[in-house]
Protein backbone atom coordinates (compact mmCIF):
# COMPACT_ATOMS: atom_id res chain seq x y z
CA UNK A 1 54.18 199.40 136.89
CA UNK A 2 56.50 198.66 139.83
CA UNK A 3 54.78 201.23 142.05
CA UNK A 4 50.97 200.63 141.48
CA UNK A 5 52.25 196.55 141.78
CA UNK A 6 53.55 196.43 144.96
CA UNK A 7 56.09 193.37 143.32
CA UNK A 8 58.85 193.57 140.96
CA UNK A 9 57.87 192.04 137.56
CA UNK A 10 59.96 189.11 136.02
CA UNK A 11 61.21 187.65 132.95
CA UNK A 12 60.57 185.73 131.08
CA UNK A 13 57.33 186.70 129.49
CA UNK A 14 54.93 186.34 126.73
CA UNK A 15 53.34 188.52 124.30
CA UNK A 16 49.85 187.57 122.57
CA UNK A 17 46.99 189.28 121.17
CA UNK A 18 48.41 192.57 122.08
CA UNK A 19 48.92 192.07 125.73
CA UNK A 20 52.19 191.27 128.03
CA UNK A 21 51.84 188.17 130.10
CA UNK A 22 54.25 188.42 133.10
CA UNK A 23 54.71 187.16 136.58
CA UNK A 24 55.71 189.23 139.36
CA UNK A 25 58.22 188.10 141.84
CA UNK A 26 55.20 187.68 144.61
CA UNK A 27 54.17 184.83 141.77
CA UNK A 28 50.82 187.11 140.76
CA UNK A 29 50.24 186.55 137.18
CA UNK A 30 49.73 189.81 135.37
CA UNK A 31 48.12 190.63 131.63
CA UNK A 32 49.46 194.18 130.55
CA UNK A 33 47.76 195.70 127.48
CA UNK A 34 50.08 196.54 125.08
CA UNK A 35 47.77 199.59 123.60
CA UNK A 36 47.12 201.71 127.24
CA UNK A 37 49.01 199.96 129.65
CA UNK A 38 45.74 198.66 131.53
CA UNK A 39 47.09 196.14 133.87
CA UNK A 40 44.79 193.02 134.97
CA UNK A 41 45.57 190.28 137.98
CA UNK A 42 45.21 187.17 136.37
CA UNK A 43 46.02 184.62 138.79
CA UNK A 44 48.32 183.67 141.72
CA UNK A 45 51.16 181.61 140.84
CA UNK A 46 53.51 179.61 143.42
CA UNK A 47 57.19 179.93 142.07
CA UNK A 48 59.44 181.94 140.06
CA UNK A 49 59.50 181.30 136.07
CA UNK A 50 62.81 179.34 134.37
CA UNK A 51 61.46 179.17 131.20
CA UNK A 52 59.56 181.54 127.83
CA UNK A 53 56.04 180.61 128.73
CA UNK A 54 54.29 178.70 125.55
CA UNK A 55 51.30 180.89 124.02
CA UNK A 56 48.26 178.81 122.87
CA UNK A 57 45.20 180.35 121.12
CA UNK A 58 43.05 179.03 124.79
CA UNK A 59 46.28 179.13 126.86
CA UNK A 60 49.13 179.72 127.78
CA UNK A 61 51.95 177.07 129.49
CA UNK A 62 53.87 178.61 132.30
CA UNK A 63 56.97 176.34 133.03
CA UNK A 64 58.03 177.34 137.03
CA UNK A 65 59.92 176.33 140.09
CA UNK A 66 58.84 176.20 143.72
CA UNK A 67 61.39 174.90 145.89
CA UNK A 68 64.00 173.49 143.45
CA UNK A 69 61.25 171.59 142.40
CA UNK A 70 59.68 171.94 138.49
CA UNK A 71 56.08 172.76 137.90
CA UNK A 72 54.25 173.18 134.94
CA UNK A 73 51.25 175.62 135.11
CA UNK A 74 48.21 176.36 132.34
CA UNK A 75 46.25 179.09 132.55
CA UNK A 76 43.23 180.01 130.41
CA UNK A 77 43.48 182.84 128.07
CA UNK A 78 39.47 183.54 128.86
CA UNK A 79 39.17 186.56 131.32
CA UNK A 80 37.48 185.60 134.26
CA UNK A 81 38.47 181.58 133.88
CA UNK A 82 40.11 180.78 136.47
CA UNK A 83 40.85 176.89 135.63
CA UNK A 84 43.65 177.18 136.06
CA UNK A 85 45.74 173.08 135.70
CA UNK A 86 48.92 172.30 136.89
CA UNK A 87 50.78 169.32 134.82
């Protein structure tokens, strides 16, 4: 995936419903299905993840840091929702 990303991917990720979840280290959020390796932009995130991000049924909690400092980021599981919250 390296090549057709343009960014190195990450860890740590998260696996639900069958697809990867998994932040690049430009901070773009990418869903990778598990089945055919279809790869979908999700959203752009500001920092690098420290922590296993927390899958909810609706969403899933991204714990990151920008800047030494700690962020907290949730992002809707719906495609095309792009509400994404920071706590």
């Amino acid at each position: 995936w390296r090549r057709s990303l343009g960014e190195r991917l990450t860890l740590p990720a998260a696996l639900h419903d069958e697809r990867l979840l998994v932040v690049g280290d430009a901070g773009h959020l990418f869903e990778i299905d598990t089945g055919d390796g279809r790869l979908i932009s999700r959203a752009r995130l500001i920092g690098e993840p420290v922590a296993v991000p927390l899958v909810y049924p609706q969403h899933t909690l991204f714990f990151m840091r920008s800047r030494a400092l700690p962020r907290a980021v949730l992002i809707p599981r719906q495609s095309g929702d792009n509400n994404d919250q920071e706590i």
